[in-house]
N, C-alpha and C. Protein backbone atom coordinates (compact mmCIF):
# COMPACT_ATOMS: atom_id res chain seq x y z
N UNK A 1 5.34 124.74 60.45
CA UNK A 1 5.85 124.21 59.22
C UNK A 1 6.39 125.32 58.32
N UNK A 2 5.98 126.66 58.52
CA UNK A 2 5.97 127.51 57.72
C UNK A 2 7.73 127.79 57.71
N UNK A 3 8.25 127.61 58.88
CA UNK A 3 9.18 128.09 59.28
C UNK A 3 9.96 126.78 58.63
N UNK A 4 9.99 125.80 58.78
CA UNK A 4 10.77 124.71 58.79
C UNK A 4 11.23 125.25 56.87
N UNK A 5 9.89 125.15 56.40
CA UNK A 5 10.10 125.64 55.12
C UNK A 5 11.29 126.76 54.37
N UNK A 6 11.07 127.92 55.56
CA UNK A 6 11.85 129.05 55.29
C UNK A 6 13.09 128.51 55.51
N UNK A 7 13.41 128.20 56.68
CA UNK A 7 14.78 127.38 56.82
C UNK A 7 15.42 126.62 55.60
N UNK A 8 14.70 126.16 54.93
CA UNK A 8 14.83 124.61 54.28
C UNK A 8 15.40 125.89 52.92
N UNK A 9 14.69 127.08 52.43
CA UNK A 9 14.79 127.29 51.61
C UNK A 9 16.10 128.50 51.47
N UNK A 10 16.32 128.77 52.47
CA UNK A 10 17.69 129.28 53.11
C UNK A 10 19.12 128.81 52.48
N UNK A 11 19.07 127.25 53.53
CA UNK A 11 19.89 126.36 53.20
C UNK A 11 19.83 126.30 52.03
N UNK A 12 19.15 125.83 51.14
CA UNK A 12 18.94 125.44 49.80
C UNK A 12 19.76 126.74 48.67
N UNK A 13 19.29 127.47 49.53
CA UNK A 13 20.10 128.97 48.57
C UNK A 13 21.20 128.71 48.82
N UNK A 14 21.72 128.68 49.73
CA UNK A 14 23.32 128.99 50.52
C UNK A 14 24.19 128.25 50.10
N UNK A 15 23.58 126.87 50.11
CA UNK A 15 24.43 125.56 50.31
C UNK A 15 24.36 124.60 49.62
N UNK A 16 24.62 124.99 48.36
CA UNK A 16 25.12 123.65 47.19
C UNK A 16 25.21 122.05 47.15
N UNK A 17 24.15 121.87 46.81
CA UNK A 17 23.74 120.17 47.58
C UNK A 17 24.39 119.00 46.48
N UNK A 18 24.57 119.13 44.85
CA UNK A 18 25.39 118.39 43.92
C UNK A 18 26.30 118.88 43.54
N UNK A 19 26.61 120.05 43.87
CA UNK A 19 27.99 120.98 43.74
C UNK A 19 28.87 121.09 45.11
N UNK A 20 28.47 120.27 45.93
CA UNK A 20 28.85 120.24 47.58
C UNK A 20 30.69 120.09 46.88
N UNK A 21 31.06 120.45 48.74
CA UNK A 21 33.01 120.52 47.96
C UNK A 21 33.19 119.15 47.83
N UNK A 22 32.48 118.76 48.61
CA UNK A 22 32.92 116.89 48.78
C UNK A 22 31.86 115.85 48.52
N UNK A 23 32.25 114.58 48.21
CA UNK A 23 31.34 113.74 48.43
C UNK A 23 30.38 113.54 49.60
N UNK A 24 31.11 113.49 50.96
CA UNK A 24 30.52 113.24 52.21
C UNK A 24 29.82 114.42 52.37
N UNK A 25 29.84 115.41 52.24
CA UNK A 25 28.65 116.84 52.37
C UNK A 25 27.97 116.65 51.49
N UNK A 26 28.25 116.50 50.40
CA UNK A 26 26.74 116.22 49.65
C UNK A 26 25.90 114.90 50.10
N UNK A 27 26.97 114.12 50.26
CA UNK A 27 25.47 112.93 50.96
C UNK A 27 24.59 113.16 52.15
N UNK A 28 25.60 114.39 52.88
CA UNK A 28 24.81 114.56 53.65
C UNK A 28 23.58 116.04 53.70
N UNK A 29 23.91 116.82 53.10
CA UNK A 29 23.01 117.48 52.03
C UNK A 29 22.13 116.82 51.82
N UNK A 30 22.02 115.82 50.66
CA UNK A 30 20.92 114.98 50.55
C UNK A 30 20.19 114.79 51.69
N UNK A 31 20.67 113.83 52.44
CA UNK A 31 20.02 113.49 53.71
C UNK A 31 18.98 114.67 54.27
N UNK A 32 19.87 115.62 54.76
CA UNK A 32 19.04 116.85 55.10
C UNK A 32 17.80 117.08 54.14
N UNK A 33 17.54 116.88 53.07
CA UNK A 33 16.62 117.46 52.45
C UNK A 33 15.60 116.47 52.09
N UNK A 34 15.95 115.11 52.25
CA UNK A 34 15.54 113.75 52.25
C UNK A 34 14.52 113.84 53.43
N UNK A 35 15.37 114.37 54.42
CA UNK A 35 14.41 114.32 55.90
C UNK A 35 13.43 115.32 56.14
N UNK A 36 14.09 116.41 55.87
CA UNK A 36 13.16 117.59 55.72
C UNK A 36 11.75 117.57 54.76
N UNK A 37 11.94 117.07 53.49
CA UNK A 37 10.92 116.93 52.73
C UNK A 37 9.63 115.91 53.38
N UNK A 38 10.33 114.46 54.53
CA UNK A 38 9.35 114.02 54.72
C UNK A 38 8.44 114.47 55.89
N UNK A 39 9.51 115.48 56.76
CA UNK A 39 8.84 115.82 57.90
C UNK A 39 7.53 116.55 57.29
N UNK A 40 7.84 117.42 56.42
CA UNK A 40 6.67 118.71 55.22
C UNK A 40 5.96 117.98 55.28
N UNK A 41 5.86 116.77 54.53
CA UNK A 41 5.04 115.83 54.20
C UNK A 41 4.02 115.35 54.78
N UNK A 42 4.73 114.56 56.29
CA UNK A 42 3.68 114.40 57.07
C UNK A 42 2.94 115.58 58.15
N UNK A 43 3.64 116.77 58.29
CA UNK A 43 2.88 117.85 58.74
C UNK A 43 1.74 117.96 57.96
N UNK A 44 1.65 118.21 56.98
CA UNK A 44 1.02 118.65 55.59
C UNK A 44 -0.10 117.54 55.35
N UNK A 45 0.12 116.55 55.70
CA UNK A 45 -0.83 115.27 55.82
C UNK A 45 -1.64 115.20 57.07
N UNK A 46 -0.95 115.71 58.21
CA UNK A 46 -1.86 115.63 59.80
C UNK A 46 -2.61 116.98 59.17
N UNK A 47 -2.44 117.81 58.67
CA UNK A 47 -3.28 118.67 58.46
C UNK A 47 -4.16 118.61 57.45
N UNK A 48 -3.93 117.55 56.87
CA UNK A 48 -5.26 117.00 55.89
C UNK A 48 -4.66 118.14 54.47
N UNK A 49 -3.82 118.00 54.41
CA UNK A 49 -3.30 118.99 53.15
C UNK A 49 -2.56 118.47 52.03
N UNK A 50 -3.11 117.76 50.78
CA UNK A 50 -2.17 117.07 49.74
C UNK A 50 -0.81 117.55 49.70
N UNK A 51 -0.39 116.55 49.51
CA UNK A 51 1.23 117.16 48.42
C UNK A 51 1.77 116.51 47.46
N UNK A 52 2.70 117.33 46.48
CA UNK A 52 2.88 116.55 45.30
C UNK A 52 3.82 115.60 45.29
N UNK A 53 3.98 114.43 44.71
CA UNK A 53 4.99 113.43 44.94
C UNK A 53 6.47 114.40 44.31
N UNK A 54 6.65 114.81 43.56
CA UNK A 54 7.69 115.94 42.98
C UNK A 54 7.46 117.28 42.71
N UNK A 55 8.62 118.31 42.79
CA UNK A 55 8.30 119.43 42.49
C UNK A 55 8.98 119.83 41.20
């Protein structure tokens, strides 16, 4: 997970998710981070580890 994280926070630097050039990259931006957040989630849960509903 640790990694998925680093990744996640990579992208996040790099790649402009409401400033995307276009509509269709940012929706899909979203998506990406939509999915990513829930995979965290339930890792973070099989491991018996809270998380916050927002950051």
């Amino acid at each position: 997970m640790h990694s998925l994280a680093a990744a996640y926070t990579t992208f996040y630097e790099h790649c402009p998710v409401l400033k995307a050039p276009s509509r269709e990259v940012m929706e899909t931006r979203l998506l990406l981070c939509q999915l990513t957040g829930q995979t965290l989630r339930r890792g973070m849960d099989l491991l018996g580890i809270g998380t916050p509903e927002r950051l």
